[in-house]
PDB file of N, CA and C in Angstrom:
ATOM      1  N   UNK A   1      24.398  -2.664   0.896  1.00  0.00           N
ATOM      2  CA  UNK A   1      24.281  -2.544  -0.553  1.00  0.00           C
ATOM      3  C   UNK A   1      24.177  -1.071  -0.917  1.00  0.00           C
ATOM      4  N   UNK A   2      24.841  -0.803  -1.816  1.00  0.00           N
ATOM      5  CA  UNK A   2      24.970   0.844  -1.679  1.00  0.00           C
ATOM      6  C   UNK A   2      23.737   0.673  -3.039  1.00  0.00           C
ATOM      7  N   UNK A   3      23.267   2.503  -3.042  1.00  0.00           N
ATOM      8  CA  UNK A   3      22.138   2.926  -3.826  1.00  0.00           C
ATOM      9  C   UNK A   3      22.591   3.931  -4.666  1.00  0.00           C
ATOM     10  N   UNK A   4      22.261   3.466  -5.915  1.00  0.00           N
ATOM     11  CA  UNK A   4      22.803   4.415  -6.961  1.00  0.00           C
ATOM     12  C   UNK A   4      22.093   5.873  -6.605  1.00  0.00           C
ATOM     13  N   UNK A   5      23.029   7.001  -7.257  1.00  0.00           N
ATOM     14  CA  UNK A   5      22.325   8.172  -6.843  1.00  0.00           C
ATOM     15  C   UNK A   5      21.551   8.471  -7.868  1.00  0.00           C
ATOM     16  N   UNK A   6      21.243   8.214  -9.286  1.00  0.00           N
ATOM     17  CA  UNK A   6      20.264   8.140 -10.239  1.00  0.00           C
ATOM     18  C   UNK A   6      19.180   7.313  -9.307  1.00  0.00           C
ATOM     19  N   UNK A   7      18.792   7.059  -8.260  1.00  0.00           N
ATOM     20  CA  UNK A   7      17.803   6.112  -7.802  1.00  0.00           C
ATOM     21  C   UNK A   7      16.530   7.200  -8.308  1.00  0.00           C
ATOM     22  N   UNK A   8      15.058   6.757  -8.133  1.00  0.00           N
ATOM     23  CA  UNK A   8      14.184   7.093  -8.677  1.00  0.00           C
ATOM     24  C   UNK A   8      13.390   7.281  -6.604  1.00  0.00           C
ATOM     25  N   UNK A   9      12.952   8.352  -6.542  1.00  0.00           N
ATOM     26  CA  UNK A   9      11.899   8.737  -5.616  1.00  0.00           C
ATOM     27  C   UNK A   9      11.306   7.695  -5.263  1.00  0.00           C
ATOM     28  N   UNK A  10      11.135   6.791  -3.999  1.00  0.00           N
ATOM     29  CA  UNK A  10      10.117   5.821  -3.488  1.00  0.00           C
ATOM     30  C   UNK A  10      10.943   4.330  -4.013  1.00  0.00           C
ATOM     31  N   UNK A  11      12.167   4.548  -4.213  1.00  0.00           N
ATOM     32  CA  UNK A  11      12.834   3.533  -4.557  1.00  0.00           C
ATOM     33  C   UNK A  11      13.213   2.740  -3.093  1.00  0.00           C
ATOM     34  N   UNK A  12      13.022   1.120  -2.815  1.00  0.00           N
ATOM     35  CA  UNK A  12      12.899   0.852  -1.189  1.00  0.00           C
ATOM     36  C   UNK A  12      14.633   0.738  -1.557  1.00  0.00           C
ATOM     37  N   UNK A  13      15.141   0.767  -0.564  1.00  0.00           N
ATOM     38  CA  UNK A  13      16.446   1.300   0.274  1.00  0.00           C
ATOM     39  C   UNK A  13      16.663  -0.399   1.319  1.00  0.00           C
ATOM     40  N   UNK A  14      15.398  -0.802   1.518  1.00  0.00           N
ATOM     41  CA  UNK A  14      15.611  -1.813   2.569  1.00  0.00           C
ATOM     42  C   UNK A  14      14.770  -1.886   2.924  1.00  0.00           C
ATOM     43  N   UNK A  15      14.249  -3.660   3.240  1.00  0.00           N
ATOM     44  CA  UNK A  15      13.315  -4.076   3.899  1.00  0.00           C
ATOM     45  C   UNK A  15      13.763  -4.744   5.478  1.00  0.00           C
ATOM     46  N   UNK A  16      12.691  -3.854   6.713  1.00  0.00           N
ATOM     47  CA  UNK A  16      12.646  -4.563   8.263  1.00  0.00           C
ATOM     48  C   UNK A  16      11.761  -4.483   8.348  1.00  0.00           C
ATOM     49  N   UNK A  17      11.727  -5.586   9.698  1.00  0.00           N
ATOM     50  CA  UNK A  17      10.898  -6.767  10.483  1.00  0.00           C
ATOM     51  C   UNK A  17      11.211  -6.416  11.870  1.00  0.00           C
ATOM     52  N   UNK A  18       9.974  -5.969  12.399  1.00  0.00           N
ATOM     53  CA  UNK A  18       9.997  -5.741  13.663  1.00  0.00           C
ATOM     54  C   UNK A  18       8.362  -6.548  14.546  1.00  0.00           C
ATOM     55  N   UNK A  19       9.417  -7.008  15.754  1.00  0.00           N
ATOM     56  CA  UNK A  19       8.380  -7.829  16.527  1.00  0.00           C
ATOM     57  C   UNK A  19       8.361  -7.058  18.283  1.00  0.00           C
ATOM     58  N   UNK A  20       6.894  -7.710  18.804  1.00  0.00           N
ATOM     59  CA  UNK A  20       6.877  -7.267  20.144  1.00  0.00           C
ATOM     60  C   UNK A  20       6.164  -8.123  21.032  1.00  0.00           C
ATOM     61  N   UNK A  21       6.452  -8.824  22.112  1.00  0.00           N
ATOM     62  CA  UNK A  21       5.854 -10.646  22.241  1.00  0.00           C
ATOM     63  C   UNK A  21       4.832 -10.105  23.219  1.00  0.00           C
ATOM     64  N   UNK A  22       4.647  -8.375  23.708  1.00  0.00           N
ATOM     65  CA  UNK A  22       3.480  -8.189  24.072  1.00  0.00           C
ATOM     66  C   UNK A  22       2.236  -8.447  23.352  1.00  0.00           C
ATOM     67  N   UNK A  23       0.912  -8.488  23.796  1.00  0.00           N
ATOM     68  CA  UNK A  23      -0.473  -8.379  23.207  1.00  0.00           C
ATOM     69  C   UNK A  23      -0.949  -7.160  23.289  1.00  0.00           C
ATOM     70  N   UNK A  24      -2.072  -6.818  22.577  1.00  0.00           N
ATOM     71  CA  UNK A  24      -2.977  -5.595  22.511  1.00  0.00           C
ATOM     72  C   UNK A  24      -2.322  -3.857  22.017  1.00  0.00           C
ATOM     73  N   UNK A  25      -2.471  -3.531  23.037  1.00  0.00           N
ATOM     74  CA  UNK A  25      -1.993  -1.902  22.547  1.00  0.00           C
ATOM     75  C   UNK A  25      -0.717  -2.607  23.157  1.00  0.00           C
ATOM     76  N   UNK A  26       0.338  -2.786  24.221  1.00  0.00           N
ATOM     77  CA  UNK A  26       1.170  -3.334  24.620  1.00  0.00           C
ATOM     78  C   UNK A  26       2.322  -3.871  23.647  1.00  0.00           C
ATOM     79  N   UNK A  27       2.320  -4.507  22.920  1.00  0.00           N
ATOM     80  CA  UNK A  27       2.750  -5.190  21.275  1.00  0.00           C
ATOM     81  C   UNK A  27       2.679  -4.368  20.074  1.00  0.00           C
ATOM     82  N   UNK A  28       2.120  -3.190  20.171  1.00  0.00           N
ATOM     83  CA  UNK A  28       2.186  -2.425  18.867  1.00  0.00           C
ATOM     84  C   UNK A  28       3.261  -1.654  18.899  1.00  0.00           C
ATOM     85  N   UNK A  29       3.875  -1.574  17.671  1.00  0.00           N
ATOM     86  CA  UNK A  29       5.206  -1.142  17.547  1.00  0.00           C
ATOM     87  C   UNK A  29       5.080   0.247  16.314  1.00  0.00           C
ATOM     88  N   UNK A  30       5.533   1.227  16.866  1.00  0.00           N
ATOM     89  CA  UNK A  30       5.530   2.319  15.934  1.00  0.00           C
ATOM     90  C   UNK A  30       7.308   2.956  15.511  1.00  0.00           C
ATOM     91  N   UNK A  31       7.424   2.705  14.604  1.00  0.00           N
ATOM     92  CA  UNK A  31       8.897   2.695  13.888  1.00  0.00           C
ATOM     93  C   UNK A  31       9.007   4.343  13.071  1.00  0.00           C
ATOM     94  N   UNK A  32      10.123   4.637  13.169  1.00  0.00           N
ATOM     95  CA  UNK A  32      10.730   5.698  12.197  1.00  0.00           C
ATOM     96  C   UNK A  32      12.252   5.857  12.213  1.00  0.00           C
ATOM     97  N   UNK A  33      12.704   6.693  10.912  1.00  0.00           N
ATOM     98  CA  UNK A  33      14.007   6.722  11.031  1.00  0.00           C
ATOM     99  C   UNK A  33      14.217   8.200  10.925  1.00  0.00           C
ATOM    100  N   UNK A  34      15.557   8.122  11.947  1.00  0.00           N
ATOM    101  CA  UNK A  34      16.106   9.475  12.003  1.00  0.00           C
ATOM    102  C   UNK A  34      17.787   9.498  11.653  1.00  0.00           C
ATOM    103  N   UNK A  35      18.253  10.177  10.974  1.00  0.00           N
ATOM    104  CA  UNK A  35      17.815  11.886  10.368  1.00  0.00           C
ATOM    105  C   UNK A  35      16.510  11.403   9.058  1.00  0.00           C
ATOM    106  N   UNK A  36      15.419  11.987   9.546  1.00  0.00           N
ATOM    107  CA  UNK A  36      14.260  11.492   8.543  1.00  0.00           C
ATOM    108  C   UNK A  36      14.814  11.502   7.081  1.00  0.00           C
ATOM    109  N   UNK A  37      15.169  12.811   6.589  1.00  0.00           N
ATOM    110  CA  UNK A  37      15.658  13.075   5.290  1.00  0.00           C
ATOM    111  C   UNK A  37      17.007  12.214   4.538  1.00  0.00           C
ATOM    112  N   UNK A  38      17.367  11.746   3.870  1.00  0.00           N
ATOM    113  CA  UNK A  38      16.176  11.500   2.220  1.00  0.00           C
ATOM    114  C   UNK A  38      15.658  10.511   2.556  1.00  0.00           C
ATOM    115  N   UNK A  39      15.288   9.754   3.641  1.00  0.00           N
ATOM    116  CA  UNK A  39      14.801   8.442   3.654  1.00  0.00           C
ATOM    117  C   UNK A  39      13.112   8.618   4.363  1.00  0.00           C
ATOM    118  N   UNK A  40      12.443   7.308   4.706  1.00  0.00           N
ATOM    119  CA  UNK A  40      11.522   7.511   5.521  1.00  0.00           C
ATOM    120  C   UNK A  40      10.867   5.803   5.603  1.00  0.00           C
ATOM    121  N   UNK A  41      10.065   5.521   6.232  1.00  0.00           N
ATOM    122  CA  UNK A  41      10.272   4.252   6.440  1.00  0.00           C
ATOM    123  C   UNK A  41       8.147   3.936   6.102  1.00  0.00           C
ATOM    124  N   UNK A  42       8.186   3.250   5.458  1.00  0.00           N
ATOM    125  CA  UNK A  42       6.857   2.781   4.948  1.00  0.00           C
ATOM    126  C   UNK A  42       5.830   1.492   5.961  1.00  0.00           C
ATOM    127  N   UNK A  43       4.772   1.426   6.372  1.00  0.00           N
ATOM    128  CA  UNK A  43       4.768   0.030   7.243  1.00  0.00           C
ATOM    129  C   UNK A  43       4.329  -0.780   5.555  1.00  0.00           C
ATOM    130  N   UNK A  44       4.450  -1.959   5.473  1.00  0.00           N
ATOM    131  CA  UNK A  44       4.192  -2.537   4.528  1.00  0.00           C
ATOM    132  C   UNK A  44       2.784  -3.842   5.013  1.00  0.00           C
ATOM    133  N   UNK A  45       3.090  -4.167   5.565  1.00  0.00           N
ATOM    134  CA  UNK A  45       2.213  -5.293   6.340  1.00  0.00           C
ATOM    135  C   UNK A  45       2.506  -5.195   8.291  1.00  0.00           C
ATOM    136  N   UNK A  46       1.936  -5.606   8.611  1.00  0.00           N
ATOM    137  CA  UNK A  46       2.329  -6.225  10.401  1.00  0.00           C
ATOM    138  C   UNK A  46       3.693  -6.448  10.694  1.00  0.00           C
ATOM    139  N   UNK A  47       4.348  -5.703  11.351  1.00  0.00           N
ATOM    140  CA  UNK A  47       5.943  -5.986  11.322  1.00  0.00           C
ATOM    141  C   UNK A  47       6.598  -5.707  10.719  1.00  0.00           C
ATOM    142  N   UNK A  48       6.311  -4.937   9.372  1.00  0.00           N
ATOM    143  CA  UNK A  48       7.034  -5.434   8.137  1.00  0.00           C
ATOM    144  C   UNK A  48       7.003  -3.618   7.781  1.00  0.00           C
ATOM    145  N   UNK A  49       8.428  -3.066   7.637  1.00  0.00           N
ATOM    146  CA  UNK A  49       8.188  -1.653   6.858  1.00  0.00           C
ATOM    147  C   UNK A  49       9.678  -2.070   5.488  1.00  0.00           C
ATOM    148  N   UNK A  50       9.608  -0.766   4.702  1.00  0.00           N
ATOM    149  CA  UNK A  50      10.586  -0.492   3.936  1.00  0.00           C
ATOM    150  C   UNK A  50      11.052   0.849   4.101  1.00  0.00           C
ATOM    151  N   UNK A  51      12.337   0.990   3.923  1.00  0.00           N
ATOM    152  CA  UNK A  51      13.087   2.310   3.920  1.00  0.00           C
ATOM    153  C   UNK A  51      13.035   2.256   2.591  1.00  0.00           C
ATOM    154  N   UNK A  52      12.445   3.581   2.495  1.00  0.00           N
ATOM    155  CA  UNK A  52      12.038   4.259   0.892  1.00  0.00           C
ATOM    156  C   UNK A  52      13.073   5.550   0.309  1.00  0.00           C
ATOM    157  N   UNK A  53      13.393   5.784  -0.129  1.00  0.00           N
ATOM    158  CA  UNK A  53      13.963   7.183  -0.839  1.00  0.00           C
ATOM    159  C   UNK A  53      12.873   8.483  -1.122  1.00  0.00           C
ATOM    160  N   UNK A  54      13.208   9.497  -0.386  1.00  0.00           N
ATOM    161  CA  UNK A  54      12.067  10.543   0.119  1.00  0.00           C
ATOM    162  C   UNK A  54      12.654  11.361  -0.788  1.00  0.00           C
ATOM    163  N   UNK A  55      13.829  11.633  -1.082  1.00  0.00           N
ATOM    164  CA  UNK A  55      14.236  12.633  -2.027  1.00  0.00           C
ATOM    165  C   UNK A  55      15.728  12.175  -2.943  1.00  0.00           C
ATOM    166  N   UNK A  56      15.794  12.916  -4.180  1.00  0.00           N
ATOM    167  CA  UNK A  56      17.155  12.861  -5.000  1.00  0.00           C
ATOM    168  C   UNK A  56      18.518  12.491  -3.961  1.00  0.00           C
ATOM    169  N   UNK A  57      19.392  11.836  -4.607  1.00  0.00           N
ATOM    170  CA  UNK A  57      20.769  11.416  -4.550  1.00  0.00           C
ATOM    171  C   UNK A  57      21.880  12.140  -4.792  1.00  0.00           C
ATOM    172  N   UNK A  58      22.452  12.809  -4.534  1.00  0.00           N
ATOM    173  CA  UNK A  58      23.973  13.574  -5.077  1.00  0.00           C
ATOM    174  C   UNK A  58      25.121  13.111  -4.447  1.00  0.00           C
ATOM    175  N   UNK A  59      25.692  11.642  -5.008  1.00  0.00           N
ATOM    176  CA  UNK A  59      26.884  11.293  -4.262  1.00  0.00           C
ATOM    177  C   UNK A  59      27.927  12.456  -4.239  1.00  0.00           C
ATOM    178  N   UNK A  60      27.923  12.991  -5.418  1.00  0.00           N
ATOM    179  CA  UNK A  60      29.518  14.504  -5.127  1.00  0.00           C
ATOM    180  C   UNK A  60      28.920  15.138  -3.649  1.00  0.00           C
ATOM    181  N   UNK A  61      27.874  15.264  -3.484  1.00  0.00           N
ATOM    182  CA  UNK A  61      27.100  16.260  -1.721  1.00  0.00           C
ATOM    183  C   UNK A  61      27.299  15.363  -1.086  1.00  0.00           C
ATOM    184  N   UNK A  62      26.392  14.334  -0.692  1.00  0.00           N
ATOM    185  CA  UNK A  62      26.971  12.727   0.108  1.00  0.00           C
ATOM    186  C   UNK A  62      27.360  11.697  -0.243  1.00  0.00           C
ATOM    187  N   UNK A  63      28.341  10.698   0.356  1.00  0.00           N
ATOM    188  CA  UNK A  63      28.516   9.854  -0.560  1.00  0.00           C
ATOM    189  C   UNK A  63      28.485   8.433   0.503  1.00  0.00           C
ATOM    190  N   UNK A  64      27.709   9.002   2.326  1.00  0.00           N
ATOM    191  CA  UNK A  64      27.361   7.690   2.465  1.00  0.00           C
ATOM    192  C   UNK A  64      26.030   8.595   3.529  1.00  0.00           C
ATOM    193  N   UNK A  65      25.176   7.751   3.527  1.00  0.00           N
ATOM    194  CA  UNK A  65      24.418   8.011   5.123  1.00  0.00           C
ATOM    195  C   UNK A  65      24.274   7.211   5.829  1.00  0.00           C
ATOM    196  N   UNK A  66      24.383   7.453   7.196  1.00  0.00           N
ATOM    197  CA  UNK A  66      24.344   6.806   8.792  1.00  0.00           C
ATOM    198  C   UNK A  66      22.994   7.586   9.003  1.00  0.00           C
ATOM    199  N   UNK A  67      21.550   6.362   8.981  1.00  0.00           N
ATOM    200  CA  UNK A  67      20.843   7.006   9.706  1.00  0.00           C
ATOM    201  C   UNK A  67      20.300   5.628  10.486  1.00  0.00           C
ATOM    202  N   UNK A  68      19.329   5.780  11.585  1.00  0.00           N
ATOM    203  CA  UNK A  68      19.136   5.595  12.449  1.00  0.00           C
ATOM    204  C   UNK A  68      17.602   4.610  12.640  1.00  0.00           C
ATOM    205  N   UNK A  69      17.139   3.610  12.753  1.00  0.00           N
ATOM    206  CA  UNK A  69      15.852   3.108  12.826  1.00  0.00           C
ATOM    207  C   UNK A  69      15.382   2.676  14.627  1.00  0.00           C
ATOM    208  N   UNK A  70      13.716   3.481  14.613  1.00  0.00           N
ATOM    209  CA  UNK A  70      14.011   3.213  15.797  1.00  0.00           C
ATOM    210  C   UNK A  70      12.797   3.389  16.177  1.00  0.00           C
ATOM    211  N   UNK A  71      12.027   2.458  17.271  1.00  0.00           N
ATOM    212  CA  UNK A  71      11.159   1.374  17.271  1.00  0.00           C
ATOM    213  C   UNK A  71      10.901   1.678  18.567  1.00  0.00           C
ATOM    214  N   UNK A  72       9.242   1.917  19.215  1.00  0.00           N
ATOM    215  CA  UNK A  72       9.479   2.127  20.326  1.00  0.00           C
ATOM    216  C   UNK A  72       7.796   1.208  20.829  1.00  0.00           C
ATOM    217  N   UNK A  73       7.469   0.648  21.748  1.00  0.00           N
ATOM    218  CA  UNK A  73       5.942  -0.053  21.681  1.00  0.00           C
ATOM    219  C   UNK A  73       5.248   0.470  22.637  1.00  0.00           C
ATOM    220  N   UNK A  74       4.173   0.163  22.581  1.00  0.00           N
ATOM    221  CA  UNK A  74       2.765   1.065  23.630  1.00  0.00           C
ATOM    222  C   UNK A  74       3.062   0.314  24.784  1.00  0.00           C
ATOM    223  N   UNK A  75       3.676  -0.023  25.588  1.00  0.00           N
ATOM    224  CA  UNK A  75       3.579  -0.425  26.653  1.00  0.00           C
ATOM    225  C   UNK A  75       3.592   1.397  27.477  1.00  0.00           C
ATOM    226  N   UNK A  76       3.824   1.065  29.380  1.00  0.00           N
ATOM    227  CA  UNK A  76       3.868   1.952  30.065  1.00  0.00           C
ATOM    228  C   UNK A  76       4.832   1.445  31.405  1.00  0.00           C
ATOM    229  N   UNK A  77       5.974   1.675  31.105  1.00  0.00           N
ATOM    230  CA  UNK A  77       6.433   2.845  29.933  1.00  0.00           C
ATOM    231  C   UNK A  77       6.971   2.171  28.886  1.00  0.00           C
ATOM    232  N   UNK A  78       6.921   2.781  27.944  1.00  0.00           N
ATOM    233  CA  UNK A  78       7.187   2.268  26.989  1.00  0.00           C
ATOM    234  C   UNK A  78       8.630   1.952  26.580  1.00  0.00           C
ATOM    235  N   UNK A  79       8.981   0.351  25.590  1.00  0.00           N
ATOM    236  CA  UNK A  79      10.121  -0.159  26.010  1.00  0.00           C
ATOM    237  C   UNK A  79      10.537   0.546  24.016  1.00  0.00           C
ATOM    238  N   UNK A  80      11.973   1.131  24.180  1.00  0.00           N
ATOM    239  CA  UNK A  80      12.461   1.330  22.947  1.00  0.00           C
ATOM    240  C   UNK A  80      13.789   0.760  22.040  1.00  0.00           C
ATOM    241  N   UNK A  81      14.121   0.407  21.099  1.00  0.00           N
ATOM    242  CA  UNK A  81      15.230   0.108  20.461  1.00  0.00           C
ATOM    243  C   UNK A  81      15.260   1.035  19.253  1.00  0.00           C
ATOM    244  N   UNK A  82      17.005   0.363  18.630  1.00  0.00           N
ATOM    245  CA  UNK A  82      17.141   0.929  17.482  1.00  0.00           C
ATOM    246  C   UNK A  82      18.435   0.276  17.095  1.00  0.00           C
ATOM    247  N   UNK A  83      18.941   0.564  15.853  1.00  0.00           N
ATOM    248  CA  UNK A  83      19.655   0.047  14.694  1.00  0.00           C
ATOM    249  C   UNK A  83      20.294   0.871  13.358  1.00  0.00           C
ATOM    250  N   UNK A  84      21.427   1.238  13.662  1.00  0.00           N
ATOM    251  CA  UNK A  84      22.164   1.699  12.694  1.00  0.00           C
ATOM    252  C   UNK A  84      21.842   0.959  11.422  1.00  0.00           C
ATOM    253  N   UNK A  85      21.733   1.977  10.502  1.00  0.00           N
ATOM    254  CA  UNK A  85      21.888   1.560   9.053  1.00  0.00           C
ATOM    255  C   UNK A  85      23.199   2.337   8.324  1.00  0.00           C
ATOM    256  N   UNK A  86      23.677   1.946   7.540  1.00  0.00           N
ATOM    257  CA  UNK A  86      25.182   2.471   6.393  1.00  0.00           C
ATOM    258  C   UNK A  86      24.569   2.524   5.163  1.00  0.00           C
ATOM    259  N   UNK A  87      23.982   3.421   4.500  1.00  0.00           N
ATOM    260  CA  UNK A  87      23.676   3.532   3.208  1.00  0.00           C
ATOM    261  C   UNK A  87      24.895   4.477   2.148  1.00  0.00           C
ATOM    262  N   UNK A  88      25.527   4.098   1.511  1.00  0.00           N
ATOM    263  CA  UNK A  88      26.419   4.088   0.785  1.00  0.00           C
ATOM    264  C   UNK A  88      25.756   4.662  -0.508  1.00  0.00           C
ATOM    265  N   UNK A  89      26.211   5.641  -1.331  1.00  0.00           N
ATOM    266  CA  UNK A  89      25.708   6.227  -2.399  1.00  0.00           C
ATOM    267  C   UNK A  89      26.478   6.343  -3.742  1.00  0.00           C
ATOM    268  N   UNK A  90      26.055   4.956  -4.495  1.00  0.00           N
ATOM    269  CA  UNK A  90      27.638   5.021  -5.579  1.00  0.00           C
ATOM    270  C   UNK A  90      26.900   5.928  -6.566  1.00  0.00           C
ATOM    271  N   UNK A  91      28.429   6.700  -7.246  1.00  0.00           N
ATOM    272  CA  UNK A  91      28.159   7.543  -8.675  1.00  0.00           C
ATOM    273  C   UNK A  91      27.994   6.494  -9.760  1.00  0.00           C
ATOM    274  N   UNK A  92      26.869   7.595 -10.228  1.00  0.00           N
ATOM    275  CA  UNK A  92      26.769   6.948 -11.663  1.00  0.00           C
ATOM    276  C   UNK A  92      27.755   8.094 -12.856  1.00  0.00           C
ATOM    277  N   UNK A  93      27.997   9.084 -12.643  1.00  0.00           N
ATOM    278  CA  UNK A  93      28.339   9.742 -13.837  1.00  0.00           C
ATOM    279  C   UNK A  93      29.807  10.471 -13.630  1.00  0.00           C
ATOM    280  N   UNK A  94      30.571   9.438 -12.870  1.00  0.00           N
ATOM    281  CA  UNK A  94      31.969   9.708 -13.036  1.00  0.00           C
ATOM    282  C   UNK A  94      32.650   9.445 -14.096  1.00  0.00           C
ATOM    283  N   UNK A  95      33.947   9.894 -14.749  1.00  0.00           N
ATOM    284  CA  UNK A  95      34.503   9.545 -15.936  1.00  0.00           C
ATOM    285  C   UNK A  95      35.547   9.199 -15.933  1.00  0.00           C
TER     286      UNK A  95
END
């Protein structure tokens, strides 16, 4: 779903769900996305974050981003994933 570039600061971008069928410190999952900028990823509840909008939109400067989510848990050693995202940036003030 692309995001208007008039979007407003802290506008969510997308909601994930991340699980880990370990227990204790083992099962805790610490998430972020990279290239951090304009995005950043919020925990919302247990499992549960949102990709937020960290800064302004200029589709004429970008007009898509490929960034990166990626999830790694307290085990030893610790086991990691991740997941492309396509964020698409439509104009609002073309004529």
């Amino acid at each position: 779903v692309p995001v208007s570039e008039d979007a407003s600061v802290g506008t969510v971008v997308a909601l994930l769900s991340v699980s880990d069928r370990d227990s204790g410190a083992n099962g805790r999952v610490r998430c972020w996305v990279w290239p951090a900028l304009p995005f950043g990823l919020e925990a919302t509840f247990a499992g549960s974050y949102s990709l937020v909008l960290r800064e302004a939109l200029d589709r004429e400067r970008v007009s898509e981003y490929e960034v990166e989510v990626r999830a790694e848990d307290g085990g030893a050693p610790a086991l990691r994933a991740s997941r492309g995202l396509r964020v698409p940036v439509s104009d609002v003030n073309d004529n």
